[in-house]
N, C-alpha and C. Protein backbone atom coordinates (compact mmCIF):
# COMPACT_ATOMS: atom_id res chain seq x y z
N UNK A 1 81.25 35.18 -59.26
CA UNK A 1 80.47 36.10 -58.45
C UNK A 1 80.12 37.32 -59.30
N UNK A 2 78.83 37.80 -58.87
CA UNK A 2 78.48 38.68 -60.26
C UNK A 2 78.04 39.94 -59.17
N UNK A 3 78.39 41.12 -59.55
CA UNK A 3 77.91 42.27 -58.57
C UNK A 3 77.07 43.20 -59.09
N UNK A 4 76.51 43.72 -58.41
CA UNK A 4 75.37 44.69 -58.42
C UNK A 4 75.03 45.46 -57.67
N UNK A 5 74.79 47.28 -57.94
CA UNK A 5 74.79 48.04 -57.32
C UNK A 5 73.37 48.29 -56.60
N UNK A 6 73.72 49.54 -55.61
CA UNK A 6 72.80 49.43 -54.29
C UNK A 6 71.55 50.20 -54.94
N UNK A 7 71.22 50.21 -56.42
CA UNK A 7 69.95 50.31 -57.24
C UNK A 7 70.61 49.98 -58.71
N UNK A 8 69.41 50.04 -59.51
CA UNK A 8 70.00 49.47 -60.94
C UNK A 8 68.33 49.53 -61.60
N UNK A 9 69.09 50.06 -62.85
CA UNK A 9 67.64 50.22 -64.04
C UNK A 9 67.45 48.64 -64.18
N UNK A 10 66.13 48.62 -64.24
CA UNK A 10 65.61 47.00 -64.67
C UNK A 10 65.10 46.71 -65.75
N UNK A 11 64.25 45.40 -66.70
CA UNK A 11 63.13 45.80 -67.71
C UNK A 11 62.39 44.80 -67.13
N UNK A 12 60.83 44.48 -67.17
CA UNK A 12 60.68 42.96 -67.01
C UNK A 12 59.62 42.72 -68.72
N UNK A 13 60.01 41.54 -68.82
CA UNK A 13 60.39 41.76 -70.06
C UNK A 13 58.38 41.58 -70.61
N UNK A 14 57.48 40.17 -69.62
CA UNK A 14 55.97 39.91 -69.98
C UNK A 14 55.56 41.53 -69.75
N UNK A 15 56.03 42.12 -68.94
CA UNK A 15 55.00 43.37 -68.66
C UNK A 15 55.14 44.82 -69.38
N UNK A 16 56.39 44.24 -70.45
CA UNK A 16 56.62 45.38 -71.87
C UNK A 16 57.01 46.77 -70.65
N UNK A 17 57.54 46.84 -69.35
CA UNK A 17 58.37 47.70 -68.59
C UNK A 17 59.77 47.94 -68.93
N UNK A 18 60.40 48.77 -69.64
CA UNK A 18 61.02 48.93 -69.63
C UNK A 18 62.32 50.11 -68.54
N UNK A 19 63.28 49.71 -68.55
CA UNK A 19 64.02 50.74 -67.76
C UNK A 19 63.41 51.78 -66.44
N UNK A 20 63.08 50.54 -65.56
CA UNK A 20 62.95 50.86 -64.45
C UNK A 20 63.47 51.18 -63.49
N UNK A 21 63.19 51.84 -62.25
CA UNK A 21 64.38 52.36 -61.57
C UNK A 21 63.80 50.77 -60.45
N UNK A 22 65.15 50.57 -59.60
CA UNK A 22 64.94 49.45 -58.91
C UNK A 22 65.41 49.54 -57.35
N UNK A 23 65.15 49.33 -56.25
CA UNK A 23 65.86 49.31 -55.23
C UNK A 23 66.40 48.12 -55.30
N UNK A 24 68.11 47.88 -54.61
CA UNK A 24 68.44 46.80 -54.54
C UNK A 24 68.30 46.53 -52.62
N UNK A 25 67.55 45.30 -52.29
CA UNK A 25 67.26 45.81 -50.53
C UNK A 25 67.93 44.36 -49.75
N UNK A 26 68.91 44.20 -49.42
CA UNK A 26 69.14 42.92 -48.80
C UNK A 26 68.45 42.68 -47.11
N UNK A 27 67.93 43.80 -46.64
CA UNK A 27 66.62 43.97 -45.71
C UNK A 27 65.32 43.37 -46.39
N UNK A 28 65.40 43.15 -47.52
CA UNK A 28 64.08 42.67 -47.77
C UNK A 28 63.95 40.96 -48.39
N UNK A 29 63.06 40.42 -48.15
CA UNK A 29 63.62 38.78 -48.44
C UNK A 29 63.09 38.61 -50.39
N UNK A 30 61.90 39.45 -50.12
CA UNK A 30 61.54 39.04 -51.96
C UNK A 30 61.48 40.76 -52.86
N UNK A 31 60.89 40.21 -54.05
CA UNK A 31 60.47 41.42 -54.77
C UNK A 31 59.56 41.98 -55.29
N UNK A 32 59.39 42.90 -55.16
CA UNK A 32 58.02 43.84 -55.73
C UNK A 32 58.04 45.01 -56.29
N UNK A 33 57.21 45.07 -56.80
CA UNK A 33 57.19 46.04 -57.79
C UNK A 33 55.45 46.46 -57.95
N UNK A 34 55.57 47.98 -58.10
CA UNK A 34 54.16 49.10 -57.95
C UNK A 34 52.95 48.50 -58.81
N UNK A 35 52.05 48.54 -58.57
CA UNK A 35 51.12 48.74 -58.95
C UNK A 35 49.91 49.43 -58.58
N UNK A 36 48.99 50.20 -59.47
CA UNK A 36 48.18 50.97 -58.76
C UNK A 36 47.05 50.41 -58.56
N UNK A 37 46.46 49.14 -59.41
CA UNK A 37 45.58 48.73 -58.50
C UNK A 37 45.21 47.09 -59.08
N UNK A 38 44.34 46.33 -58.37
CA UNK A 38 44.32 44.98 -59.34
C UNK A 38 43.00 44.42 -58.67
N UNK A 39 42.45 43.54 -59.41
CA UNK A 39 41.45 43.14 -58.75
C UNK A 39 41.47 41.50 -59.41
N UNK A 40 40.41 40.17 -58.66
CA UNK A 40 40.46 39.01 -59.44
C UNK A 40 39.05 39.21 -59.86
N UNK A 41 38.96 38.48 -61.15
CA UNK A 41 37.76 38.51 -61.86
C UNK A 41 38.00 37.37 -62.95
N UNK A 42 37.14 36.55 -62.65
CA UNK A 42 37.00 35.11 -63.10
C UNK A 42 38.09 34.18 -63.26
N UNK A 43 38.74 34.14 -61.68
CA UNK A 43 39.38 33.59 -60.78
C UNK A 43 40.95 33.95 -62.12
N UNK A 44 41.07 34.86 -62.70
CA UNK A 44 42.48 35.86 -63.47
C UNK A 44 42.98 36.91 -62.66
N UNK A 45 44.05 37.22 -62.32
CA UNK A 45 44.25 38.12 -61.45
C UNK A 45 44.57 39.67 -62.88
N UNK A 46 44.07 40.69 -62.39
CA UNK A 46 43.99 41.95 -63.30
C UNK A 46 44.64 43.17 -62.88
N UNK A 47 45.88 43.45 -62.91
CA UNK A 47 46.57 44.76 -62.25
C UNK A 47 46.73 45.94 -63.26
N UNK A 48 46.90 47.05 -63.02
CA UNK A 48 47.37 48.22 -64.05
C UNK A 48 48.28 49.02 -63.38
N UNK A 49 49.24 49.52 -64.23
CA UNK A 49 50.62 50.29 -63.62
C UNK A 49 49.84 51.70 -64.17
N UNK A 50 49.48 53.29 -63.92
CA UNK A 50 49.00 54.41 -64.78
C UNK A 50 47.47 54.17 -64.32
N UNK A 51 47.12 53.89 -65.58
CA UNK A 51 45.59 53.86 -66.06
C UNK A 51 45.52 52.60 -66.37
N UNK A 52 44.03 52.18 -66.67
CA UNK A 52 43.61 50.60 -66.80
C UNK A 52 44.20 50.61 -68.44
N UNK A 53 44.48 51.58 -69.26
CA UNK A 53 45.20 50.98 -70.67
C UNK A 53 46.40 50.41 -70.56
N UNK A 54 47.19 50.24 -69.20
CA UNK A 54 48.18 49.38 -68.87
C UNK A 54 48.08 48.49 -67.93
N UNK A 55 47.04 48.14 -68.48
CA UNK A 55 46.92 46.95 -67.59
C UNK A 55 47.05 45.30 -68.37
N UNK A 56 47.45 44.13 -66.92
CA UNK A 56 47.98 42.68 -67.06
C UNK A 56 46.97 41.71 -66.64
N UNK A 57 46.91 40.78 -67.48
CA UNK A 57 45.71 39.70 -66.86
C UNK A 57 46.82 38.62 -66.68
N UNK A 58 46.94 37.67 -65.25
CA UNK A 58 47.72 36.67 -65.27
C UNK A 58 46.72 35.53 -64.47
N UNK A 59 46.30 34.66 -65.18
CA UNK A 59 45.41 33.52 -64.84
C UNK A 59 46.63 32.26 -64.00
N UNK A 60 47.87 32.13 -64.14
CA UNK A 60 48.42 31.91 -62.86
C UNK A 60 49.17 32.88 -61.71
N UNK A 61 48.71 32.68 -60.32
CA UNK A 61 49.10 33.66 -59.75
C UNK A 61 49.34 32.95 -58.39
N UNK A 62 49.99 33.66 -57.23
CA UNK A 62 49.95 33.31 -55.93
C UNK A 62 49.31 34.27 -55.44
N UNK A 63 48.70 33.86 -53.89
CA UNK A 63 48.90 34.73 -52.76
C UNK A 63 49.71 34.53 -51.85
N UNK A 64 50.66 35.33 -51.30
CA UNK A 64 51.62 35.53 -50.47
C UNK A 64 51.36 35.98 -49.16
N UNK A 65 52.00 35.91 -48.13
CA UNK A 65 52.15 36.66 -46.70
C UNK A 65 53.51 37.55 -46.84
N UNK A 66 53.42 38.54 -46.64
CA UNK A 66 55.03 39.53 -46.67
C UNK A 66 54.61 39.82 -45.51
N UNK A 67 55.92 40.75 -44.71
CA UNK A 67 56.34 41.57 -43.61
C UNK A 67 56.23 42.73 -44.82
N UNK A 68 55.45 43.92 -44.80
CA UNK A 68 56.15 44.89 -44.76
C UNK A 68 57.22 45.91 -44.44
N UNK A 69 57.04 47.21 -44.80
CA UNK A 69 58.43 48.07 -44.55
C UNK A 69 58.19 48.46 -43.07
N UNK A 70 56.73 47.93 -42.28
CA UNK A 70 56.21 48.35 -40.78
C UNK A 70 56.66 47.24 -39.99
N UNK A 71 56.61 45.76 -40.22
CA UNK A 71 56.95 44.58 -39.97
C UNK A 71 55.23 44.01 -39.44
N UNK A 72 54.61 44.72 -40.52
CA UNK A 72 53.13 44.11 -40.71
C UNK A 72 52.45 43.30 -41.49
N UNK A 73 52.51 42.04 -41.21
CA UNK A 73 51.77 40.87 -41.94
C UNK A 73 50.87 41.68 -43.54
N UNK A 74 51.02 41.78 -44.28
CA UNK A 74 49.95 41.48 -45.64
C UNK A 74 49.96 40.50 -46.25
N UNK A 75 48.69 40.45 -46.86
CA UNK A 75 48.57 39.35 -47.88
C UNK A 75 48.80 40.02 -49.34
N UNK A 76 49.53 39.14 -49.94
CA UNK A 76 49.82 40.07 -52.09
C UNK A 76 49.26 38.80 -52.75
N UNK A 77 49.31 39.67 -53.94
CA UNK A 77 49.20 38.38 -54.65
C UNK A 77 50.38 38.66 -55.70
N UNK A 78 51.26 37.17 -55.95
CA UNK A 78 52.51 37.60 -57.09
C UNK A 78 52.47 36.65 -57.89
N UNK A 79 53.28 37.32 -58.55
CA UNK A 79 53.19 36.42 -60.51
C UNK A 79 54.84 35.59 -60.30
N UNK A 80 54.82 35.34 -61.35
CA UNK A 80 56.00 34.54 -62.30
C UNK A 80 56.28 35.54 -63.14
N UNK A 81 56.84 36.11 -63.58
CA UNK A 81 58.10 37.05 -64.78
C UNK A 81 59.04 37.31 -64.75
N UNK A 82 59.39 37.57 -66.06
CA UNK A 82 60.77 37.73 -66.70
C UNK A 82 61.39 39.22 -66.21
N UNK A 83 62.70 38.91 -65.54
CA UNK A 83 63.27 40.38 -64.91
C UNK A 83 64.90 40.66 -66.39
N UNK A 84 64.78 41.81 -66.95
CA UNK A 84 66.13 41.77 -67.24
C UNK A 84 67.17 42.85 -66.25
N UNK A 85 68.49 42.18 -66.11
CA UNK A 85 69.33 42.92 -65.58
C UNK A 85 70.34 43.19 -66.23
N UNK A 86 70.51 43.88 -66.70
CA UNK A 86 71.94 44.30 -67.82
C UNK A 86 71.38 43.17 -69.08
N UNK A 87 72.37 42.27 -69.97
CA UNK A 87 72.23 41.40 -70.70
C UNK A 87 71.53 40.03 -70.08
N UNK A 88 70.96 39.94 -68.76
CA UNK A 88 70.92 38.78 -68.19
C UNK A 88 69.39 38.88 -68.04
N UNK A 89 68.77 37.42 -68.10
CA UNK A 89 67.11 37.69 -67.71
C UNK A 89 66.82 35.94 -67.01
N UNK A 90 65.54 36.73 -66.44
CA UNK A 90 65.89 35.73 -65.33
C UNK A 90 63.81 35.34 -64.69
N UNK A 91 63.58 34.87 -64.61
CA UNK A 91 62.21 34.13 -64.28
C UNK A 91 62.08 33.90 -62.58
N UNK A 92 61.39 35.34 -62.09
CA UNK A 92 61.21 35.47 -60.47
C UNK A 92 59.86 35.21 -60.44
N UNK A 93 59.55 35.84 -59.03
CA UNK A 93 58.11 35.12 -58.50
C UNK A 93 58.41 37.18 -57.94
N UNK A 94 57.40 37.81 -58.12
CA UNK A 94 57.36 39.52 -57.95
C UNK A 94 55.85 39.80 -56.96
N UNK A 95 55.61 40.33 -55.90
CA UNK A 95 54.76 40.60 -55.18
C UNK A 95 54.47 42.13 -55.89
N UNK A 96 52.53 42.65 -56.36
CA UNK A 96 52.53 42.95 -56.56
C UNK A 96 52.45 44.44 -55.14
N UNK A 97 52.54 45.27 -55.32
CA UNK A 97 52.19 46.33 -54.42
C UNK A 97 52.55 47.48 -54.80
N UNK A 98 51.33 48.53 -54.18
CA UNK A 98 51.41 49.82 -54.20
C UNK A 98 52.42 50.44 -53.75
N UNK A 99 53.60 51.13 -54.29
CA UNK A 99 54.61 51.27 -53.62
C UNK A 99 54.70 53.31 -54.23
N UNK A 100 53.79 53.18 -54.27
CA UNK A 100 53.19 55.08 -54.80
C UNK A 100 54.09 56.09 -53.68
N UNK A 101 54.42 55.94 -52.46
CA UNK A 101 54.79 56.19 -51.64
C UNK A 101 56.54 56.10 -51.28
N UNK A 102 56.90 54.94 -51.80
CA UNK A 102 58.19 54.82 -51.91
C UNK A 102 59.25 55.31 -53.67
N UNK A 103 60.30 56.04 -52.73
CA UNK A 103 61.66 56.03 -53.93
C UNK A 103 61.61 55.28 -55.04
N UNK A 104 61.46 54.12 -54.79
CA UNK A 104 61.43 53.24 -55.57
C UNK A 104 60.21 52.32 -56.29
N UNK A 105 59.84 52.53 -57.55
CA UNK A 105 58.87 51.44 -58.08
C UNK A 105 59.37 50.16 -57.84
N UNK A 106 60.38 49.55 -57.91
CA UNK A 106 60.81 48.00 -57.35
C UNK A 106 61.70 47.66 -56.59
N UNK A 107 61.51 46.98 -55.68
CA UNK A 107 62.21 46.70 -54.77
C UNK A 107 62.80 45.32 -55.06
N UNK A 108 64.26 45.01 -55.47
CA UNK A 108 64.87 43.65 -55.15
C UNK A 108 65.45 43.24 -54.09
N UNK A 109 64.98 42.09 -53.21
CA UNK A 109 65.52 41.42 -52.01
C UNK A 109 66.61 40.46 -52.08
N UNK A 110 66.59 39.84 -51.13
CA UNK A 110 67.41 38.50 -50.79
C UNK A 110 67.35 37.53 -51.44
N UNK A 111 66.34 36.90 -51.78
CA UNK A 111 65.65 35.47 -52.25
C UNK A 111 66.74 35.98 -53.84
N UNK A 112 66.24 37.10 -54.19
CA UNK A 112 66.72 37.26 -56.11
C UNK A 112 68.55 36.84 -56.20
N UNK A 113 68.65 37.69 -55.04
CA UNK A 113 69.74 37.80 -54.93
C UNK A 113 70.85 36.41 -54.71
N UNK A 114 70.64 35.98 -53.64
CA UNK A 114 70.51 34.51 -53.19
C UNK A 114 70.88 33.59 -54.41
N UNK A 115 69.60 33.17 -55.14
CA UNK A 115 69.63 32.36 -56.16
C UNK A 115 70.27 32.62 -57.08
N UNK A 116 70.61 34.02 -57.81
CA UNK A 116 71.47 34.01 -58.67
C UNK A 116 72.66 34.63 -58.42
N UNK A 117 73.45 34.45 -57.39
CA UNK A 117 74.51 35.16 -57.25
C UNK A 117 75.13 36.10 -57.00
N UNK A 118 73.97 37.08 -57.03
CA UNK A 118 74.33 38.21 -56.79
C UNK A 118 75.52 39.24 -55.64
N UNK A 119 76.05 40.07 -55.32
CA UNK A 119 76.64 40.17 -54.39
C UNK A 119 76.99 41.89 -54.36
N UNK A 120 76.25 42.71 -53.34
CA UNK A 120 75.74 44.29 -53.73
C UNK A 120 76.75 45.16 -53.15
N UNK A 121 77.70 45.22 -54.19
CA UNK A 121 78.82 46.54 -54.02
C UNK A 121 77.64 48.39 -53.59
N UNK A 122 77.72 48.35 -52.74
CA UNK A 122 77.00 49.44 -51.95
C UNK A 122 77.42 51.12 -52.70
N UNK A 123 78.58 50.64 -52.78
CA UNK A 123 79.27 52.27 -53.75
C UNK A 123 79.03 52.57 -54.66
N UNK A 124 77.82 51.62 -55.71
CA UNK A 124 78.10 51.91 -57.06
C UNK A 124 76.46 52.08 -57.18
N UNK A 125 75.65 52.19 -57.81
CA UNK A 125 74.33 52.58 -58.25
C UNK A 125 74.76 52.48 -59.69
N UNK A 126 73.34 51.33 -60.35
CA UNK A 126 73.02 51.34 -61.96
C UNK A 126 74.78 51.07 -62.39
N UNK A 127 75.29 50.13 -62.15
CA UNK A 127 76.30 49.37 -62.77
C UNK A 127 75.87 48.95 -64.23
N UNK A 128 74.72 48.57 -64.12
CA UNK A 128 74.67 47.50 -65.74
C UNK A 128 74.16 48.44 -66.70
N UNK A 129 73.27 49.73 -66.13
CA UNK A 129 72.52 51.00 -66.57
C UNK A 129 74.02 51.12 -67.50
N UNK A 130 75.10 51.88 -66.91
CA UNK A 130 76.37 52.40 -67.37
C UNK A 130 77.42 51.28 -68.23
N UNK A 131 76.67 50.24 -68.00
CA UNK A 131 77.83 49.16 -68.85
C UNK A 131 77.11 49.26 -70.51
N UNK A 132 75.58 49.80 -70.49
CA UNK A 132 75.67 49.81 -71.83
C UNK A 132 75.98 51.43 -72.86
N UNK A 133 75.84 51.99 -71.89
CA UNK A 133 75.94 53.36 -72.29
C UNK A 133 77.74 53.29 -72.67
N UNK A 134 78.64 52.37 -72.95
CA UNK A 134 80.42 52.66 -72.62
C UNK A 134 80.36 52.23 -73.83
């Protein structure tokens, strides 16, 4: 059983993000993470985190149905990438969204959690952040 606190710095590794701040949300079933805006253009999906000089072209993609934080139907569209957590990395499915508004640029749910084991000691914040700093 592997634990993890009730947030934690992240990297993902295709989108050259490093040391992100993360919500850990077992209220929430998947994960997402900010973006400020994206559009499709010749059927490639095109997002940018800042300004368009950070921006991602991913020619495979989904569209999704989420509940939002209202319990209001949207449609996203999410990728496939590489999440690191401490020494560990790991190949999710990430809904993209504007999250300009929230604490948190990423939100990790259930589903991440779920599949790899996870299990969220509530007392601790950025466990793996502090395991490399020792």
């Amino acid at each position: 059983m592997k634990f993890i606190g009730r947030s934690e710095v992240v990297s993902f590794l295709d989108l050259n993000i490093n040391s992100i701040s993360s919500k850990i949300d077992t209220g929430a079933f998947g994960t997402s993470i900010h973006v400020d805006g994206l559009e499709i253009v010749d059927d490639k999906l095109h997002f940018w985190v800042g300004d368009i000089k950070n921006s991602f072209i991913f020619d495979k993609f989904k569209t999704v149905m989420v509940k939002n934080s209202f319990g209001e139907q949207q449609k996203r569209y999410s990728i496939f990438t590489k999440i690191k957590i401490g020494e560990s990395k790991y190949k999710i499915l990430v809904s993209l969204s504007n999250r300009s508004s929230m604490r948190y640029p990423v939100l990790i749910g259930r589903r991440f959690l779920y599949k790899f084991g996870y299990v969220v000691d509530v007392t601790k914040k950025n466990i793996y952040d502090r395991d490399k700093k020792m």
